[in-house]
N, C-alpha and C. Protein backbone atom coordinates (compact mmCIF):
# COMPACT_ATOMS: atom_id res chain seq x y z
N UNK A 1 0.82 -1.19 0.00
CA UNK A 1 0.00 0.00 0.00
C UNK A 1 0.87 1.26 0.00
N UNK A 2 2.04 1.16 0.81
CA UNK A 2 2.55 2.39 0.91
C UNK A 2 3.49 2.66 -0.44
N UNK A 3 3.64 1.80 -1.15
CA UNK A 3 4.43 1.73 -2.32
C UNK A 3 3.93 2.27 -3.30
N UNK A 4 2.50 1.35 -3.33
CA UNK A 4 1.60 2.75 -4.40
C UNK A 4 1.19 3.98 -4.22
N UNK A 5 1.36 4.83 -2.70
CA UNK A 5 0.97 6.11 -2.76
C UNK A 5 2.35 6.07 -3.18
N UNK A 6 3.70 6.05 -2.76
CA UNK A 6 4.70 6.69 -3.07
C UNK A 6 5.02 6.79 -5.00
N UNK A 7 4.09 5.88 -5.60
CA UNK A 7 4.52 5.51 -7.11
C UNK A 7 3.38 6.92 -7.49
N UNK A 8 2.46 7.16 -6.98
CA UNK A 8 0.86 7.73 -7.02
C UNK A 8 2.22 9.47 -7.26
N UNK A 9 2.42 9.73 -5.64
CA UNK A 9 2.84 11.03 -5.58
C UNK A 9 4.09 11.11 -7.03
N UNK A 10 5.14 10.20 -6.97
CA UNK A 10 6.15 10.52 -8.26
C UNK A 10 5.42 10.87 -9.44
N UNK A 11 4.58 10.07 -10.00
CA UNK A 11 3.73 10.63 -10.78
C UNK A 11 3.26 11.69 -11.22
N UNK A 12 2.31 12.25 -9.89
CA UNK A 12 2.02 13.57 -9.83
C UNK A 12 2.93 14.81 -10.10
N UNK A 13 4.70 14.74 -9.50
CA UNK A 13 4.99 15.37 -9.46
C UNK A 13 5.75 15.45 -10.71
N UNK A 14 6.17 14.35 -11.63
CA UNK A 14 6.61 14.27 -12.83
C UNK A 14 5.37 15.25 -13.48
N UNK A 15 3.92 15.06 -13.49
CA UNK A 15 3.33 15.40 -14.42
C UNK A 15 3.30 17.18 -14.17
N UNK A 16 3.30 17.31 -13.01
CA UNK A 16 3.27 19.02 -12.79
C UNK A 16 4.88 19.53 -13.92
N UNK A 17 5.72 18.76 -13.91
CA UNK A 17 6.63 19.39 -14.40
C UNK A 17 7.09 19.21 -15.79
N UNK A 18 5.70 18.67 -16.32
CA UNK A 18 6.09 17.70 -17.95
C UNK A 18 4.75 18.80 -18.15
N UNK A 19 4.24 19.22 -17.61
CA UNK A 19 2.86 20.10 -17.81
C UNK A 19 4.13 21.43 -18.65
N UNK A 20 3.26 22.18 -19.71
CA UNK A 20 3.84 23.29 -20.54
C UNK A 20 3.67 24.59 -19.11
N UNK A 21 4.78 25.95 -19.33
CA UNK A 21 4.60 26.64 -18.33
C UNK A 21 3.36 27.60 -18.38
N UNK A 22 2.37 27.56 -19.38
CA UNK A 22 1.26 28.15 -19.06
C UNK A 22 0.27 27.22 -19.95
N UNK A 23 -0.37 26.05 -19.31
CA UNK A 23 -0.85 25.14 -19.47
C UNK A 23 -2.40 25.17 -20.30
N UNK A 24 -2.87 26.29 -20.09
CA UNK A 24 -4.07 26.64 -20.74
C UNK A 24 -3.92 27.36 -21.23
N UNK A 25 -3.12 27.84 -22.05
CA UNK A 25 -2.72 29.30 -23.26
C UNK A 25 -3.10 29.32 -24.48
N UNK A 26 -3.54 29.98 -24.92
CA UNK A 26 -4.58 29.76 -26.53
C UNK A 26 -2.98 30.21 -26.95
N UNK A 27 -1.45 30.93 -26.68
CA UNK A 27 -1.07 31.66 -27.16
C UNK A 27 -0.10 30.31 -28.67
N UNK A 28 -0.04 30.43 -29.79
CA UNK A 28 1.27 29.43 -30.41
C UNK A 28 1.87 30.38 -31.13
N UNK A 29 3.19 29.51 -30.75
CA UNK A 29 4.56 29.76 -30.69
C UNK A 29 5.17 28.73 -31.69
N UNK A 30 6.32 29.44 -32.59
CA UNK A 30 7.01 28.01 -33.80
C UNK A 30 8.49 28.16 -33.07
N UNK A 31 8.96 26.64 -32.68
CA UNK A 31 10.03 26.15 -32.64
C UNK A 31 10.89 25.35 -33.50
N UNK A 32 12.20 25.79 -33.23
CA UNK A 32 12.92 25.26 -34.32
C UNK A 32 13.91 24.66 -33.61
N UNK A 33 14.01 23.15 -33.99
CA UNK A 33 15.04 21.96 -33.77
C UNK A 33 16.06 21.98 -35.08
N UNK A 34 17.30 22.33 -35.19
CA UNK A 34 18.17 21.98 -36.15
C UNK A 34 19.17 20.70 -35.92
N UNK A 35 19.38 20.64 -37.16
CA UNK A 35 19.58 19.19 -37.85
C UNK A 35 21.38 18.66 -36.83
N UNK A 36 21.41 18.04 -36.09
CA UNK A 36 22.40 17.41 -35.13
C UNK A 36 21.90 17.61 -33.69
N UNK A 37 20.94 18.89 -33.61
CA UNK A 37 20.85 18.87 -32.24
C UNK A 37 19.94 17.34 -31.57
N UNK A 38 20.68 17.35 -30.33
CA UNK A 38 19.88 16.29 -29.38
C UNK A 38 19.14 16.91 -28.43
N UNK A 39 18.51 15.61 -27.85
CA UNK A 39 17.77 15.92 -26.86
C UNK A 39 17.99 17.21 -25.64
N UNK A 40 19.43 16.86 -25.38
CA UNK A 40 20.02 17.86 -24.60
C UNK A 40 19.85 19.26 -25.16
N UNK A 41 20.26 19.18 -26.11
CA UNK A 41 20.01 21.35 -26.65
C UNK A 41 18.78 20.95 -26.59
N UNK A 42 17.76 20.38 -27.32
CA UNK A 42 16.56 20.64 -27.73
C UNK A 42 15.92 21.29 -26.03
N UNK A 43 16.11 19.87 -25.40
CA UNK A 43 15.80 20.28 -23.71
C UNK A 43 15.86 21.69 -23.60
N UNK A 44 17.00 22.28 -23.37
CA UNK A 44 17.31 23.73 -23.07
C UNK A 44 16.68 24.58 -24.12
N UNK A 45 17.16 24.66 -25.16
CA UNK A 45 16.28 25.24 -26.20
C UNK A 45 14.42 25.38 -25.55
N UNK A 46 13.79 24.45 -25.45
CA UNK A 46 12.50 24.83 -25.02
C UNK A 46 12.40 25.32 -23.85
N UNK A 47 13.71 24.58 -22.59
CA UNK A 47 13.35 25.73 -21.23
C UNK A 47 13.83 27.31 -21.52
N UNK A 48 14.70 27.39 -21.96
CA UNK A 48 14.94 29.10 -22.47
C UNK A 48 13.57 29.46 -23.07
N UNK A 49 12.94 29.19 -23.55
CA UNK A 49 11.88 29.85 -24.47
C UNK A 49 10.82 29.66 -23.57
N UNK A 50 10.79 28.94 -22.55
CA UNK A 50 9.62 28.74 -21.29
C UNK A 50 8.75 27.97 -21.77
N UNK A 51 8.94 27.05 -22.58
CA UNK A 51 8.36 26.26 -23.42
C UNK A 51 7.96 24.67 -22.18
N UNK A 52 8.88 24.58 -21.49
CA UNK A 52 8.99 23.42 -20.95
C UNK A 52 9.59 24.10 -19.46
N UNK A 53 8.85 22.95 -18.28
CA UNK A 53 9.48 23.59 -16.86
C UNK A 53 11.07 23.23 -16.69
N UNK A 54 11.46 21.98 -17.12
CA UNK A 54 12.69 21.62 -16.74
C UNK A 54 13.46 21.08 -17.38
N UNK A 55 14.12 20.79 -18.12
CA UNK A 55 15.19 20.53 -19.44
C UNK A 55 15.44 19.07 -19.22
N UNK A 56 15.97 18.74 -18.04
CA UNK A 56 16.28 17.67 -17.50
C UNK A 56 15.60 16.55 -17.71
N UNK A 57 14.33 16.41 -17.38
CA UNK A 57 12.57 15.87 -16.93
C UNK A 57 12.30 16.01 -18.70
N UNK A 58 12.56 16.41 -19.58
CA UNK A 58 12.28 16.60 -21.13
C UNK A 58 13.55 15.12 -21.58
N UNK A 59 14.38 15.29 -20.80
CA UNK A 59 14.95 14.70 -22.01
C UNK A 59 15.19 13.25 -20.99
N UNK A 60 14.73 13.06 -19.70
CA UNK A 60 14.66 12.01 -19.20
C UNK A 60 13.80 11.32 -19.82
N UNK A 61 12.46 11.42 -20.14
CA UNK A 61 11.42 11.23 -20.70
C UNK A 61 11.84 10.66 -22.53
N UNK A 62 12.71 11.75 -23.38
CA UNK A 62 12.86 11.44 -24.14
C UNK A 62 13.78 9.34 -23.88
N UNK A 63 14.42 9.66 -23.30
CA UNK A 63 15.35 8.44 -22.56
C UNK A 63 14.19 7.42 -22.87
N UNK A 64 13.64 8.01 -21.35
CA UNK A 64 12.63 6.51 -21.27
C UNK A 64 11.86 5.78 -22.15
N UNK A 65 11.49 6.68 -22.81
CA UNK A 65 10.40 6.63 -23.87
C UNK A 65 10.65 6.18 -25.51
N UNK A 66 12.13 6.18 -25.29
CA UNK A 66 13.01 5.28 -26.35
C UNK A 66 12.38 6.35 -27.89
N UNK A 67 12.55 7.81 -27.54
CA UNK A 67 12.06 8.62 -28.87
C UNK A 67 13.22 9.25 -29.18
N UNK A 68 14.29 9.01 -28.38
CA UNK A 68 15.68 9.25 -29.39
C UNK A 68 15.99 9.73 -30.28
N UNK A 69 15.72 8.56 -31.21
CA UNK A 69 16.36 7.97 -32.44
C UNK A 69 14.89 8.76 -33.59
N UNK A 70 14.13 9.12 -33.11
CA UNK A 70 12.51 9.93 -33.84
C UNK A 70 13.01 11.35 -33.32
N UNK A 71 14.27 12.06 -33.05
CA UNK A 71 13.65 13.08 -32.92
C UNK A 71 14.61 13.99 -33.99
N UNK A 72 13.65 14.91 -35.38
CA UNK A 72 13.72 15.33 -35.82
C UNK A 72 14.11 16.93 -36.14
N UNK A 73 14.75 17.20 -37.00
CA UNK A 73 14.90 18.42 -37.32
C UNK A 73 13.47 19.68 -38.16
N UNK A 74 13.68 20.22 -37.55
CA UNK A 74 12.10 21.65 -38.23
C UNK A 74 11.93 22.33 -37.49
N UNK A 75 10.74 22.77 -38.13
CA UNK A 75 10.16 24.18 -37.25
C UNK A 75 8.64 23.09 -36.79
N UNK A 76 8.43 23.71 -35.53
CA UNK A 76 7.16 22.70 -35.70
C UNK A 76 6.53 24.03 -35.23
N UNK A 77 4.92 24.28 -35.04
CA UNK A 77 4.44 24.92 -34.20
C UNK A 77 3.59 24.67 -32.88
N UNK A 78 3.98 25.18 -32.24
CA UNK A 78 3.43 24.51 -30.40
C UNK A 78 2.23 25.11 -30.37
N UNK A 79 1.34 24.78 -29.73
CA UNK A 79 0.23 25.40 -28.81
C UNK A 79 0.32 25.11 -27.20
């Protein structure tokens, strides 16, 4: 029991910080990934732009999530 609140709260607190920094914003914004960058710039790249809360938690995720090797060069546009 106590294992699943503790799995319950990590969760939570991953998702507060995988949440965009103004989560309900009609406002979009175009980002641009160029061609060598990794996860790591990309990471920073979106926390500089306030795009993302934590650079770190972006590209852990990229890790886990085995999207690596999918992540592309462009402009995309965010909402």
């Amino acid at each position: 029991m106590k294992r699943s609140k503790i799995i319950i709260l990590v969760i939570i607190v991953l998702a507060i910080f995988i949440l965009p920094r103004v989560p309900f914003s009609n406002k979009e914004t175009f980002f641009r990934v160029d061609k060598g960058e990794g996860s790591k710039e990309i990471a920073l790249n979106l926390q500089q732009q306030d795009l993302i809360w934590w650079g770190p938690l972006f590209q852990l995720y990229v890790a886990t999530s085995l999207m690596s090797g999918s992540l592309q060069a462009g402009i995309y546009q965010l909402s």
